[in-house]
C-alpha atoms as a PDB file:
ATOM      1  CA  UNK A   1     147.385 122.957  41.941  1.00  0.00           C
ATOM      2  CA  UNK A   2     148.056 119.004  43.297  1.00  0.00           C
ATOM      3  CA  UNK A   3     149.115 116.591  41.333  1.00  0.00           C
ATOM      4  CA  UNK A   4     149.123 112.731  42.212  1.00  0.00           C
ATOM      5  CA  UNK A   5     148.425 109.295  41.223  1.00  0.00           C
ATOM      6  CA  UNK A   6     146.379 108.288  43.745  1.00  0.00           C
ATOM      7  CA  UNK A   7     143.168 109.359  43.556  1.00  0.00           C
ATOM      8  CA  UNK A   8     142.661 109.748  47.783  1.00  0.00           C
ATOM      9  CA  UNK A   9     145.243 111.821  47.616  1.00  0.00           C
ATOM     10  CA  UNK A  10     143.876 114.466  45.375  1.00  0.00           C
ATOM     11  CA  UNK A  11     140.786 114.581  47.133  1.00  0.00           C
ATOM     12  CA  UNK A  12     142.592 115.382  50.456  1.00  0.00           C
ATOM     13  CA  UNK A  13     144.338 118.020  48.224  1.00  0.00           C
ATOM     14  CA  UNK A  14     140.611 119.413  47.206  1.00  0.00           C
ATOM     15  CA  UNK A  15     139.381 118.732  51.112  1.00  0.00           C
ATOM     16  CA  UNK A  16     142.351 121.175  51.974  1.00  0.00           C
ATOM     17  CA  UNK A  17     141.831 123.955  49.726  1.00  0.00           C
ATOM     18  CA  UNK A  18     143.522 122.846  46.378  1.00  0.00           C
ATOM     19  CA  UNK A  19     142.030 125.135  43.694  1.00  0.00           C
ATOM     20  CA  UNK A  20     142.394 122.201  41.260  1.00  0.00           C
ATOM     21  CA  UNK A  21     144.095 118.260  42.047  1.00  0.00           C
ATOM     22  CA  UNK A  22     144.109 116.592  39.041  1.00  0.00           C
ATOM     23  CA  UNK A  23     146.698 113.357  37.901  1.00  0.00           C
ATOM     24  CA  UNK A  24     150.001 113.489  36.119  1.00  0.00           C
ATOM     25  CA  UNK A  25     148.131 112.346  32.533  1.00  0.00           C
ATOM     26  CA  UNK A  26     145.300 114.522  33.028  1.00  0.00           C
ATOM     27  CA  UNK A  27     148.068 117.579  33.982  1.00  0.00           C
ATOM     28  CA  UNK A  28     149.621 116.979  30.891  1.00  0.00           C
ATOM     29  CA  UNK A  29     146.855 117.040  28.057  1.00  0.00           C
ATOM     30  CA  UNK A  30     145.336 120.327  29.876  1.00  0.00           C
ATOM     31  CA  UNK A  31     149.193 121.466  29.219  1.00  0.00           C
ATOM     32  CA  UNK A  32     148.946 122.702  32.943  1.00  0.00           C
ATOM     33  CA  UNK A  33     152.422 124.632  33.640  1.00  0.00           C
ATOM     34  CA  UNK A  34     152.999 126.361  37.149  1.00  0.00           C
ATOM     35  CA  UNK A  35     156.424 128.648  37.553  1.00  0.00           C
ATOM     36  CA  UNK A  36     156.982 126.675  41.063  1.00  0.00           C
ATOM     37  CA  UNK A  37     156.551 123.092  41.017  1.00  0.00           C
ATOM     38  CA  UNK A  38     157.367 121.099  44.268  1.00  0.00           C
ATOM     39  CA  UNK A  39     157.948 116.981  43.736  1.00  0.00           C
ATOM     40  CA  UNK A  40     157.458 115.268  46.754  1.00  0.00           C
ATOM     41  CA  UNK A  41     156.745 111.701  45.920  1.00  0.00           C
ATOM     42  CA  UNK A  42     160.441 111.041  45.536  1.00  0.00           C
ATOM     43  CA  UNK A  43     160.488 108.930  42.250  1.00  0.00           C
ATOM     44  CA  UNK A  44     162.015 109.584  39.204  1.00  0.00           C
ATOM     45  CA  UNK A  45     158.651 109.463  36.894  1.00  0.00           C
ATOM     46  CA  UNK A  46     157.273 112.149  39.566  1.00  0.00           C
ATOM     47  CA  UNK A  47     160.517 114.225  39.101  1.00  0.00           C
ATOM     48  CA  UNK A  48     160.309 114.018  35.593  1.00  0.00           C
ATOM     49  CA  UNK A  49     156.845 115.185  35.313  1.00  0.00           C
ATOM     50  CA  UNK A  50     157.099 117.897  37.758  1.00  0.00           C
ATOM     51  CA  UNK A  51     159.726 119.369  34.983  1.00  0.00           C
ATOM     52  CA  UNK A  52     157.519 118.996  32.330  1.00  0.00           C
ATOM     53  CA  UNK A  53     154.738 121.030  34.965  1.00  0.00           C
ATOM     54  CA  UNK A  54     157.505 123.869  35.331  1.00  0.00           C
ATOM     55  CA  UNK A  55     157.258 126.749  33.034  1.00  0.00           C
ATOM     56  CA  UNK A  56     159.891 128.495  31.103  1.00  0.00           C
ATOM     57  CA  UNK A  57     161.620 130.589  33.786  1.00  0.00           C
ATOM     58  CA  UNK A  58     160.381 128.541  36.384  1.00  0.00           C
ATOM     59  CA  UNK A  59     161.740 126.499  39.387  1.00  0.00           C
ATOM     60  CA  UNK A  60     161.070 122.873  39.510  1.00  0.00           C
ATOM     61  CA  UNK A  61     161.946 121.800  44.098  1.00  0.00           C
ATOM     62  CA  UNK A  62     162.350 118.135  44.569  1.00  0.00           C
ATOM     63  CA  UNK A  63     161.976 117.413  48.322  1.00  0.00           C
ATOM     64  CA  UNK A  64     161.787 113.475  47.726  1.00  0.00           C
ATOM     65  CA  UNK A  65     164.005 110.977  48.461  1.00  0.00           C
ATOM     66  CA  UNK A  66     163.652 108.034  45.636  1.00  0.00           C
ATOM     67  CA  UNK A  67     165.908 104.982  45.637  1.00  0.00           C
ATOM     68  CA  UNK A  68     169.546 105.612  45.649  1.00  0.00           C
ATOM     69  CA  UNK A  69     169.348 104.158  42.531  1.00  0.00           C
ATOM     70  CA  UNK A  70     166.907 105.956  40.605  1.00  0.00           C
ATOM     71  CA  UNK A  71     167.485 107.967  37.710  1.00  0.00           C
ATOM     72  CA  UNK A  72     165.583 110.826  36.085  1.00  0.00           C
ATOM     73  CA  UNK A  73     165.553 112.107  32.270  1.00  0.00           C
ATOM     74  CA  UNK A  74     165.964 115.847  31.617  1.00  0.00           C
ATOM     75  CA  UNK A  75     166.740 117.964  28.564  1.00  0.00           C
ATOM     76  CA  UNK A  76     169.888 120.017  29.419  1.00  0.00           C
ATOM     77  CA  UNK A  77     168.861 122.377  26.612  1.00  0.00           C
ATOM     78  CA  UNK A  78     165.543 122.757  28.387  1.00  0.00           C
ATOM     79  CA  UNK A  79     167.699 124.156  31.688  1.00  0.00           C
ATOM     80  CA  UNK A  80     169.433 126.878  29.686  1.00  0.00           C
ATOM     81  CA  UNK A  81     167.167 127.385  26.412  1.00  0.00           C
ATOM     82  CA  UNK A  82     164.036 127.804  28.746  1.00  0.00           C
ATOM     83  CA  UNK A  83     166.037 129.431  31.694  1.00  0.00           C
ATOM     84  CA  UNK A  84     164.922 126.873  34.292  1.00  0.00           C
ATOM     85  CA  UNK A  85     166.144 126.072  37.709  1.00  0.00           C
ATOM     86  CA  UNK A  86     166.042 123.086  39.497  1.00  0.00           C
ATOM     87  CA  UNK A  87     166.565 123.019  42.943  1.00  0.00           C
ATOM     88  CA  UNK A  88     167.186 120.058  45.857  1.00  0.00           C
ATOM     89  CA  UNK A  89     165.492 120.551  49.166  1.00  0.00           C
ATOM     90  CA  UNK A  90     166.352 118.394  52.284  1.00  0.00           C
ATOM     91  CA  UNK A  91     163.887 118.270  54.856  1.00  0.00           C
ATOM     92  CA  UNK A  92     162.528 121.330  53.339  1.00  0.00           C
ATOM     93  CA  UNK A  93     165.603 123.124  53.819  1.00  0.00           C
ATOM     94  CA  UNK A  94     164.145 124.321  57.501  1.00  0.00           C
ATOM     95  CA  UNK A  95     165.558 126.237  60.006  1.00  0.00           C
ATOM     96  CA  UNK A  96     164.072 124.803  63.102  1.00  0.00           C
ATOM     97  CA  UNK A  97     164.741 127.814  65.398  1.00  0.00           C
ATOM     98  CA  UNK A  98     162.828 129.820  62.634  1.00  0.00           C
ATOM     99  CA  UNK A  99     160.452 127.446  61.290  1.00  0.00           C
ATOM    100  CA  UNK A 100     158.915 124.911  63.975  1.00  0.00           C
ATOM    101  CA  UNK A 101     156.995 128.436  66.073  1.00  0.00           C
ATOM    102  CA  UNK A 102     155.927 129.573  62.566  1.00  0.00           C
ATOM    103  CA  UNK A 103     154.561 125.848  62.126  1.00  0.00           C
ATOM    104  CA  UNK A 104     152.895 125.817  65.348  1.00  0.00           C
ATOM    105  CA  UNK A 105     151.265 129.241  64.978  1.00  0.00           C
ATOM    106  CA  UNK A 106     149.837 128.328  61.531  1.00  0.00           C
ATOM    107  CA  UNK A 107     148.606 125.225  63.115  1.00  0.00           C
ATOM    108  CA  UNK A 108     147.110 126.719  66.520  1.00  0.00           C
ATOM    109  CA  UNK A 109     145.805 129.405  64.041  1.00  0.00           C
ATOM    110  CA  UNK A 110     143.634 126.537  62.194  1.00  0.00           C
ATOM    111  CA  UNK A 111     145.935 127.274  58.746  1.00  0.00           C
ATOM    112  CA  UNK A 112     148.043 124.180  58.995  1.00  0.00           C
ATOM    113  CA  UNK A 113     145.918 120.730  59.512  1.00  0.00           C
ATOM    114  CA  UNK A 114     147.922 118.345  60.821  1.00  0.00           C
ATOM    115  CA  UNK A 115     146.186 115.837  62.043  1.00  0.00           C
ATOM    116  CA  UNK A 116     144.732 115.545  58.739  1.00  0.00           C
ATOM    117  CA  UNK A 117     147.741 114.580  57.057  1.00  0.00           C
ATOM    118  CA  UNK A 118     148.659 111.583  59.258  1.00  0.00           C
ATOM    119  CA  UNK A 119     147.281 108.629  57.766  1.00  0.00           C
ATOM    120  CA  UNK A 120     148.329 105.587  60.122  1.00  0.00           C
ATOM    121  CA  UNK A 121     149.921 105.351  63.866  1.00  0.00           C
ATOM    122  CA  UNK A 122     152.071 102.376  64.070  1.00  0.00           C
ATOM    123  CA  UNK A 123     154.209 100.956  66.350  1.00  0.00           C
ATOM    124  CA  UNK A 124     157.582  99.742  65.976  1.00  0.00           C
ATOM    125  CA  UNK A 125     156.720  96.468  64.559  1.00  0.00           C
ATOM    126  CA  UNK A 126     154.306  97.459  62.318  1.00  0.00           C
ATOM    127  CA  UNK A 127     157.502  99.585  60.605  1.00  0.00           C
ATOM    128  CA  UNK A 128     158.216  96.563  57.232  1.00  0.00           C
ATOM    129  CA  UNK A 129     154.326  97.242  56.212  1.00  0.00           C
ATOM    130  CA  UNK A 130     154.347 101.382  56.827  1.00  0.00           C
ATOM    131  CA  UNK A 131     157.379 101.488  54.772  1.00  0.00           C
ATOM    132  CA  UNK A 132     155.837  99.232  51.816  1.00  0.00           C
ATOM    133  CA  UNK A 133     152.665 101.510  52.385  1.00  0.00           C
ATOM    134  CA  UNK A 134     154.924 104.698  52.138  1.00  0.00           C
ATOM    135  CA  UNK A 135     156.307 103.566  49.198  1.00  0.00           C
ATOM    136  CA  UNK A 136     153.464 101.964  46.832  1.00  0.00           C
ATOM    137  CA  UNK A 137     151.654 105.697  47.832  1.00  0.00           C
ATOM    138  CA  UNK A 138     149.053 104.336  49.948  1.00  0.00           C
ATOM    139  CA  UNK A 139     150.416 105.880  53.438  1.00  0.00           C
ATOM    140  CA  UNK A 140     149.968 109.385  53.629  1.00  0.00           C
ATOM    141  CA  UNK A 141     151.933 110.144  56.701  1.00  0.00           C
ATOM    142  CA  UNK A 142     152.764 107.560  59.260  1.00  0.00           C
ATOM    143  CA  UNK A 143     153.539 108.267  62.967  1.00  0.00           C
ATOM    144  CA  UNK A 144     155.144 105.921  65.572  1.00  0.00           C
ATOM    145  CA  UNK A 145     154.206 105.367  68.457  1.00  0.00           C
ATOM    146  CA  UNK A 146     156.678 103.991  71.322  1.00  0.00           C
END
C-alpha cells in the first residue's frame, strides 16, 4: 500500500507494482491499517498519519527529514496501550558494504527501477528551484549533474 498527496505520485506507486495507492483522507475513511508503515515525506502531518496507518502492535519508520522545527502529535497511551513502536531511520539505516551490491543486483535483475524514480537532472544552479520542488512534493528524485 502507497500513500501520498500527490496524485502523480500514487500512480508511479500503481505503475510500480503498488497493490493499492490511495491518499492520506481516502486511507483514513477505508480505516486502512498496515503493521509496518514507512513515512518518507518528512513532515509532521505525514508522520502523524503514518501513526494513525500503524496497527496495534505495529511499527510506524520515519525516514524523513522535516524542518528542524517541526513538530508531530502522538498519543503516548497509544505507544504503550496499543504496544506500538516507532522507530527513526537515517539514510535507511544502510550498511553500504552490505547494501549498495544487493541494490545493484536487484536493479541489474530488473526488481529495482531506478531510473524511474528520478524525476529531474539539474545542475548546480538550478539547486534554489529543485529544493522548492523537493519540498512542495512536486520533485520526485532530483540528480545533479556537474
Amino acid at each position: 500500500m502507497g500513500v501520498d498527496a500527490v496524485p502523480a505520485k500514487l500512480d508511479l506507486a500503481r505503475e510500480l507494482g503498488a497493490a493499492l495507492a490511495v491518499g492520506p483522507q481516502e486511507a483514513a475513511d477505508q480505516g486502512l491499517r498496515a503493521p509496518v508503515v514507512i513515512e518518507a515525506a518528512g513532515s509532521a502531518r505525514a508522520f502523524e498519519t503514518a501513526y494513525a496507518l500503524t496497527t496495534p502492535g505495529g511499527i510506524t519508520v520515519t525516514v524523513g527529514l522535516p524542518h528542524p522545527d517541526a513538530r508531530a502529535s502522538v498519543s503516548p497511551l497509544s505507544l504503550t496501550a496499543e504496544a506500538r513502536t516507532v522507530v527513526g531511520s537515517y539514510l535507511g539505516s544502510a550498511v553500504p558494504s552490505r547494501d549498495i551490491p544487493r541494490y545493484v543486483e536487484l536493479w541489474r535483475a530488473g526488481r529495482l527501477p531506478l531510473e524511474r524514480l528520478v524525476s529531474d537532472r539539474i545542475t548546480l544552479p538550478d539547486l534554489p528551484v529543485a529544493l522548492d520542488r523537493l519540498a512542495s512534493g512536486a520533485a520526485l528524485r532530483q540528480l545533479v549533474m556537474f
